[in-house]
Protein backbone atom coordinates (compact mmCIF):
# COMPACT_ATOMS: atom_id res chain seq x y z
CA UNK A 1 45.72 4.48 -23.46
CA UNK A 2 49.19 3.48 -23.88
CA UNK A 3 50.24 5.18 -20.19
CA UNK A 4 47.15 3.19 -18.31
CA UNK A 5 48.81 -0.61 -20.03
CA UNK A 6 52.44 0.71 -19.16
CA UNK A 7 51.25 1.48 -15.24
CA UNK A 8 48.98 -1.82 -15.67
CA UNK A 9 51.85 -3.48 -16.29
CA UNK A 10 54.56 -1.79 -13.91
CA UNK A 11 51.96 -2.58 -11.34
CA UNK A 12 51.45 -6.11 -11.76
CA UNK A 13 55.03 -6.67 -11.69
CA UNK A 14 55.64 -4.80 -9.05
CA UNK A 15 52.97 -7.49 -6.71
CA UNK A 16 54.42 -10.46 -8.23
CA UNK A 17 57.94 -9.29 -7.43
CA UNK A 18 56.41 -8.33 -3.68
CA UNK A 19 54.54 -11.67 -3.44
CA UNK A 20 57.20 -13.86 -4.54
CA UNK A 21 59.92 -12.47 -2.39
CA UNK A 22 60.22 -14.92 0.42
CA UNK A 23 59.87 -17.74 -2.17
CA UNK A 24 63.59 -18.31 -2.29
CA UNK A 25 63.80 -19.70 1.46
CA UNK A 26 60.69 -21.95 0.48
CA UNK A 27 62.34 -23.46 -2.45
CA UNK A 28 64.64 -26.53 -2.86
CA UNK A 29 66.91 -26.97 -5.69
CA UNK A 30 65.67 -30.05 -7.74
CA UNK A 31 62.79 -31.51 -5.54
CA UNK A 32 59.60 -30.61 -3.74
CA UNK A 33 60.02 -32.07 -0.52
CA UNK A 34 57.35 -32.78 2.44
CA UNK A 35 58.12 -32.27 5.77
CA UNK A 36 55.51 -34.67 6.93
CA UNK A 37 56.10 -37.22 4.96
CA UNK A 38 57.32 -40.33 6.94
CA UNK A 39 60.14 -40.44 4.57
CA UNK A 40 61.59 -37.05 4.59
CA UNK A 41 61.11 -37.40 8.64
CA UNK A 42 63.40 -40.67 8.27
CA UNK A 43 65.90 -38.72 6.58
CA UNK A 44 66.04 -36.03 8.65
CA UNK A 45 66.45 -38.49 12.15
CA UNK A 46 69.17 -40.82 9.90
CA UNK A 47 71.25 -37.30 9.14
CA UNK A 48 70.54 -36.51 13.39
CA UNK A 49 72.28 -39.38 14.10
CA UNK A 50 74.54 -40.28 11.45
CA UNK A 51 76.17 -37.25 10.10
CA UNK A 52 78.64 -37.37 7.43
CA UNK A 53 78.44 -36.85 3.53
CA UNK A 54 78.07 -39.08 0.73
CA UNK A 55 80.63 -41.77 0.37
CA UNK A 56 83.84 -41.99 -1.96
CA UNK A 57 84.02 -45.53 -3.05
CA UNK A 58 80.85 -47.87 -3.44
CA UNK A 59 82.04 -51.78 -4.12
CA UNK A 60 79.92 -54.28 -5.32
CA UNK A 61 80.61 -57.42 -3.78
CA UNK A 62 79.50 -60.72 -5.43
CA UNK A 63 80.39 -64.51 -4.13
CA UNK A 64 80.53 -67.26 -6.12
CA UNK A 65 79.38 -69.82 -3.33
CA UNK A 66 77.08 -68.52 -0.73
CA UNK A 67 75.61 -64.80 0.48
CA UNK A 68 78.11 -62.15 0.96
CA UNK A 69 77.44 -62.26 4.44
CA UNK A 70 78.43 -65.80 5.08
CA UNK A 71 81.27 -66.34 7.29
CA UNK A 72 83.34 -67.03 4.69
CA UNK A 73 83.05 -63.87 2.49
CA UNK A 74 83.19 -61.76 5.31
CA UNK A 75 86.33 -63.32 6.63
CA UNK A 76 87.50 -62.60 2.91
CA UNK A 77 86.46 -59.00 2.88
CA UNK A 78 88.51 -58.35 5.89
């Protein structure tokens, strides 16, 4: 009885190591992402046509007086 739950068992994870195989190239690290959704699509065209990795400084920029896109802030910024 013992022999036939050892083979059972040999067996069964012998199929799950077959069927799971190819699962590594499926798989993303950290996320489930959809190919058809609009968003992953966006990303995918905005890394097409503006490659490059992620940046090394972010700034915050605040203005007292006005929108940081006033004339005045951006002749500031420059």
């Amino acid at each position: 009885m013992l022999r036939r739950r050892g083979w059972v068992l040999m067996t069964a994870l012998l199929l799950i190591v077959l069927a799971g195989r190819d699962a590594g190239d499926k798989l993303v690290s950290g996320a489930y992402l959809d190919p058809s959704a609009e968003s992953q699509q966006a990303a995918e065209v905005l890394t097409r046509h503006f490659p490059g990795g992620p940046p090394n400084l972010v700034l915050i920029v605040e203005t007292s007086t006005g929108t940081v896109d006033s004339p005045d802030a951006v002749q500031s910024g420059r």
